[in-house]
C-alpha atoms as a PDB file:
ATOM      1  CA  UNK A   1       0.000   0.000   0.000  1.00  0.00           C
ATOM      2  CA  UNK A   2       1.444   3.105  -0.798  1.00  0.00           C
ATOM      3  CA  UNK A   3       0.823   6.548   0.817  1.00  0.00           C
ATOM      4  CA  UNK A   4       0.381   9.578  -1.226  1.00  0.00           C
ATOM      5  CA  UNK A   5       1.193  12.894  -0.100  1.00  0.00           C
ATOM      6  CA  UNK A   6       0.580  16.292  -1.499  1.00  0.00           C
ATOM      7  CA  UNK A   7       3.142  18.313  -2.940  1.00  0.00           C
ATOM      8  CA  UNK A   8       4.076  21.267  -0.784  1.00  0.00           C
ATOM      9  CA  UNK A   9       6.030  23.947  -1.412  1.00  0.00           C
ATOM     10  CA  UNK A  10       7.934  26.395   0.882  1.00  0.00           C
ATOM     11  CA  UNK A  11       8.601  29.437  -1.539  1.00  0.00           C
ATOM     12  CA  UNK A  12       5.737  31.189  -0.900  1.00  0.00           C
ATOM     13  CA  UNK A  13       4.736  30.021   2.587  1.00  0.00           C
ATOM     14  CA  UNK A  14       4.532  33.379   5.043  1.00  0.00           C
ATOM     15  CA  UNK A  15       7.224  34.486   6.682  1.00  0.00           C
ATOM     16  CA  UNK A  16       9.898  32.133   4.958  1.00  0.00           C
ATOM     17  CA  UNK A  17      12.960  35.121   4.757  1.00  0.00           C
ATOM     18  CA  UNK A  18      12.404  35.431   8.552  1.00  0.00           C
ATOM     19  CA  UNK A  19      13.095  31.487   8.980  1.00  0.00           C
ATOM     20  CA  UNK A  20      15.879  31.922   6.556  1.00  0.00           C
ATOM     21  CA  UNK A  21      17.315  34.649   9.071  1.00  0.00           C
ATOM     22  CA  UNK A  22      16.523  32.929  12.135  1.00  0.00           C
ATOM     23  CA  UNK A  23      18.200  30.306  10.571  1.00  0.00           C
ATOM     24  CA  UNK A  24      21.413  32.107  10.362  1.00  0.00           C
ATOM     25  CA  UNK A  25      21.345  33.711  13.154  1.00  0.00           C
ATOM     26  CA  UNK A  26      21.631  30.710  15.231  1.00  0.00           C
ATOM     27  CA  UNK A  27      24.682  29.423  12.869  1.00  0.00           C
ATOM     28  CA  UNK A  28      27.868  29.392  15.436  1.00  0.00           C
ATOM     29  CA  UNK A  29      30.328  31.547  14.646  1.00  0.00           C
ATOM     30  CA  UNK A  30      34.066  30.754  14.675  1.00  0.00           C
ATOM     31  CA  UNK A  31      36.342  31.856  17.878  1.00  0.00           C
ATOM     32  CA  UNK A  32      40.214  32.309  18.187  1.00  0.00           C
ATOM     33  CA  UNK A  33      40.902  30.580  21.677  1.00  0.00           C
ATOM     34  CA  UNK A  34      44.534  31.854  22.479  1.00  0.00           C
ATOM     35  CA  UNK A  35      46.110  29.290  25.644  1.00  0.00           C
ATOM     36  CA  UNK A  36      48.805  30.260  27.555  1.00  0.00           C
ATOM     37  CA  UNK A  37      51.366  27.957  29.172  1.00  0.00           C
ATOM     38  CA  UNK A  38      49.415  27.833  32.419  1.00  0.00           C
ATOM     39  CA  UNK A  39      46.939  26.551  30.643  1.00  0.00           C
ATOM     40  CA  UNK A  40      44.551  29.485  30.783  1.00  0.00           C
ATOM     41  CA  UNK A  41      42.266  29.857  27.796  1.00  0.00           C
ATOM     42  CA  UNK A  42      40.665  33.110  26.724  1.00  0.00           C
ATOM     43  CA  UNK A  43      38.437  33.266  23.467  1.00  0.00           C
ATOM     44  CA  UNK A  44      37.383  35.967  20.785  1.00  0.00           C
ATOM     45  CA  UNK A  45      34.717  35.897  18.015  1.00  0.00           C
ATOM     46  CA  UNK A  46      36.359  36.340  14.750  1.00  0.00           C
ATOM     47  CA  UNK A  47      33.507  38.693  14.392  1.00  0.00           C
ATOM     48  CA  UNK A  48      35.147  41.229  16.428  1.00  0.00           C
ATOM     49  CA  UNK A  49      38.593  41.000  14.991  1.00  0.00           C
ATOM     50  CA  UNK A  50      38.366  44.482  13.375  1.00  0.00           C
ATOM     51  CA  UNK A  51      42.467  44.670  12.701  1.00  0.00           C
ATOM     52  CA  UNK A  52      45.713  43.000  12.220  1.00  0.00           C
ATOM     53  CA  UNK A  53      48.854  44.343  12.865  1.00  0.00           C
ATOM     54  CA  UNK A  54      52.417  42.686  11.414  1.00  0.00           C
ATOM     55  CA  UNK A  55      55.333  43.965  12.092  1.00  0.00           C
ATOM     56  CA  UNK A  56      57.114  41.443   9.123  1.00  0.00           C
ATOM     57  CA  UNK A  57      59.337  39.828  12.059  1.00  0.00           C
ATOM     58  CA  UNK A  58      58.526  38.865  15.827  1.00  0.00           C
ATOM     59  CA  UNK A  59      54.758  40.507  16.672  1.00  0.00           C
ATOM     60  CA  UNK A  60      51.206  41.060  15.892  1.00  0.00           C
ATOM     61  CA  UNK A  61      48.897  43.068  17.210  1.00  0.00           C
ATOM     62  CA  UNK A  62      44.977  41.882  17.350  1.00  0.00           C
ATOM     63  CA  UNK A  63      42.370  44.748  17.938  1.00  0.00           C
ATOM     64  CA  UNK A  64      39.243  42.990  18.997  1.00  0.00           C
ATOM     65  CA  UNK A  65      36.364  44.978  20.172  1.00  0.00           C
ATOM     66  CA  UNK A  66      37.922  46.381  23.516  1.00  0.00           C
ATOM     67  CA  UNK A  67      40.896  44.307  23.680  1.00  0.00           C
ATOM     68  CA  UNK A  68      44.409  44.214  22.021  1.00  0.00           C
ATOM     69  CA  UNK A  69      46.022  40.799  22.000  1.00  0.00           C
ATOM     70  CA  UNK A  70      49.592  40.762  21.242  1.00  0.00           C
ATOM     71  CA  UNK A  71      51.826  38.270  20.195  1.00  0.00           C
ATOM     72  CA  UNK A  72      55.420  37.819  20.015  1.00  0.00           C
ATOM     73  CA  UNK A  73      57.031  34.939  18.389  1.00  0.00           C
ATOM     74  CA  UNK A  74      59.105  33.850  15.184  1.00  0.00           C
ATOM     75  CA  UNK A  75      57.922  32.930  11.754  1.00  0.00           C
ATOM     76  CA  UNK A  76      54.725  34.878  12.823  1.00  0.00           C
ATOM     77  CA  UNK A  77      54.010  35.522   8.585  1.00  0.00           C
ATOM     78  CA  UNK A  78      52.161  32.189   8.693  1.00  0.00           C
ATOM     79  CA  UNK A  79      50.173  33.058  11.715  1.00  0.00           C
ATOM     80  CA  UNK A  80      49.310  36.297  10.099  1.00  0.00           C
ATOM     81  CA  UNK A  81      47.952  34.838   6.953  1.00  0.00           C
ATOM     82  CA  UNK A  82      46.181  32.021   8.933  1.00  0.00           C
ATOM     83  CA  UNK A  83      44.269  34.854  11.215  1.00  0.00           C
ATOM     84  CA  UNK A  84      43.624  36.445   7.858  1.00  0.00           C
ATOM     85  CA  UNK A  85      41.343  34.110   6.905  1.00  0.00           C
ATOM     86  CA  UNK A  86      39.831  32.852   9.676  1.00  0.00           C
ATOM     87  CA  UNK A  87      41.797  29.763   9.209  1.00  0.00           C
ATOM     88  CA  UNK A  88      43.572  29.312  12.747  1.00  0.00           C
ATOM     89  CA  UNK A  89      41.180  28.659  15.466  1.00  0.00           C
ATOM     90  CA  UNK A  90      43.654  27.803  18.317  1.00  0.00           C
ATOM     91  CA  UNK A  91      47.180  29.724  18.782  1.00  0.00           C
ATOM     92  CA  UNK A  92      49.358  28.726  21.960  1.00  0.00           C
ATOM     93  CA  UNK A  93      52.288  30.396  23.475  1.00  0.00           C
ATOM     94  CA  UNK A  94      55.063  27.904  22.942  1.00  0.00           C
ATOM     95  CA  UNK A  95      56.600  25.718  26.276  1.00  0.00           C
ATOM     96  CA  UNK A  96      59.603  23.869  25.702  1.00  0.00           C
ATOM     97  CA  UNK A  97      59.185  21.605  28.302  1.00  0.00           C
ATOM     98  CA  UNK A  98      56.719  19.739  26.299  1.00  0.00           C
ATOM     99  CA  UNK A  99      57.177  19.065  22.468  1.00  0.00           C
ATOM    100  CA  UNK A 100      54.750  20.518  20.675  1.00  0.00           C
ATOM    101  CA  UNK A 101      54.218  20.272  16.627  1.00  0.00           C
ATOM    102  CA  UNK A 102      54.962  23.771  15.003  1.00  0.00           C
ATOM    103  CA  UNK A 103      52.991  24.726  11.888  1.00  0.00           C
ATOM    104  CA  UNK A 104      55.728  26.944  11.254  1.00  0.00           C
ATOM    105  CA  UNK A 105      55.066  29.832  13.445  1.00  0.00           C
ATOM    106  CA  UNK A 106      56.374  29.481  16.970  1.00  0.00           C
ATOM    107  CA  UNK A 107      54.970  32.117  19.539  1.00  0.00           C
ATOM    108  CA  UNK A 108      56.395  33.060  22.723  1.00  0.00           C
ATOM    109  CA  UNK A 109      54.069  35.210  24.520  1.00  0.00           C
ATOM    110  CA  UNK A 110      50.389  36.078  24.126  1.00  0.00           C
ATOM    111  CA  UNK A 111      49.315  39.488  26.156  1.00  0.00           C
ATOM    112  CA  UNK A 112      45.825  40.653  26.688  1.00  0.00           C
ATOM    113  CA  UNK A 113      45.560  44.437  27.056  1.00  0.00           C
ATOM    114  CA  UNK A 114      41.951  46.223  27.703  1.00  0.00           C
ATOM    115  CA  UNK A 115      41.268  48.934  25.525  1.00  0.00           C
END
């Protein structure tokens, strides 16, 4: 026995952009967790990472909504271009008590100022 049922379509059913938004809206958005060698973890929305700042050696300089995160390392053109475009979703200050695979940046410090 089969069961039949009627076409239906969602183009013009009311109130199908607001869905659409509501949709979106709830769609997470991606964060930068920076860890320090304690261990502590602090997290920013890429949403509010309104400027980079490369010196072309040893730091950058984040500007999030009211904070400035900056970080000092080597090989930091890598982590530049990966913060570019949203690519790098963790970035940890480098302990060399524990061995820890590079992706070719190595940072040193990570520094939190309020704006």
């Amino acid at each position: 026995m089969a069961i039949h049922l009627p076409k239906v379509s969602l183009v013009n059913a009311p109130n199908s952009t607001k869905t659409e938004s509501q949709a979106k809206s709830r769609m997470p958005t991606t964060m930068l967790s920076l860890v320090k060698k304690s261990g502590a973890r602090t997290a920013f929305d890429y949403s509010h990472l309104y400027r980079i700042d490369f010196d072309g050696d040893v730091e950058l300089r984040l500007q999030f909504s009211s904070d400035i995160v900056v970080i000092h390392g080597e090989h930091l053109i890598d982590c530049y271009h990966e913060l570019a475009n949203h690519v790098v979703t963790v970035i940890c200050e480098h302990d060399p008590l524990h061995d820890q695979e590079s992706r070719g940046f190595q940072v040193r410090t990570i520094t939190i100022e309020s704006v």
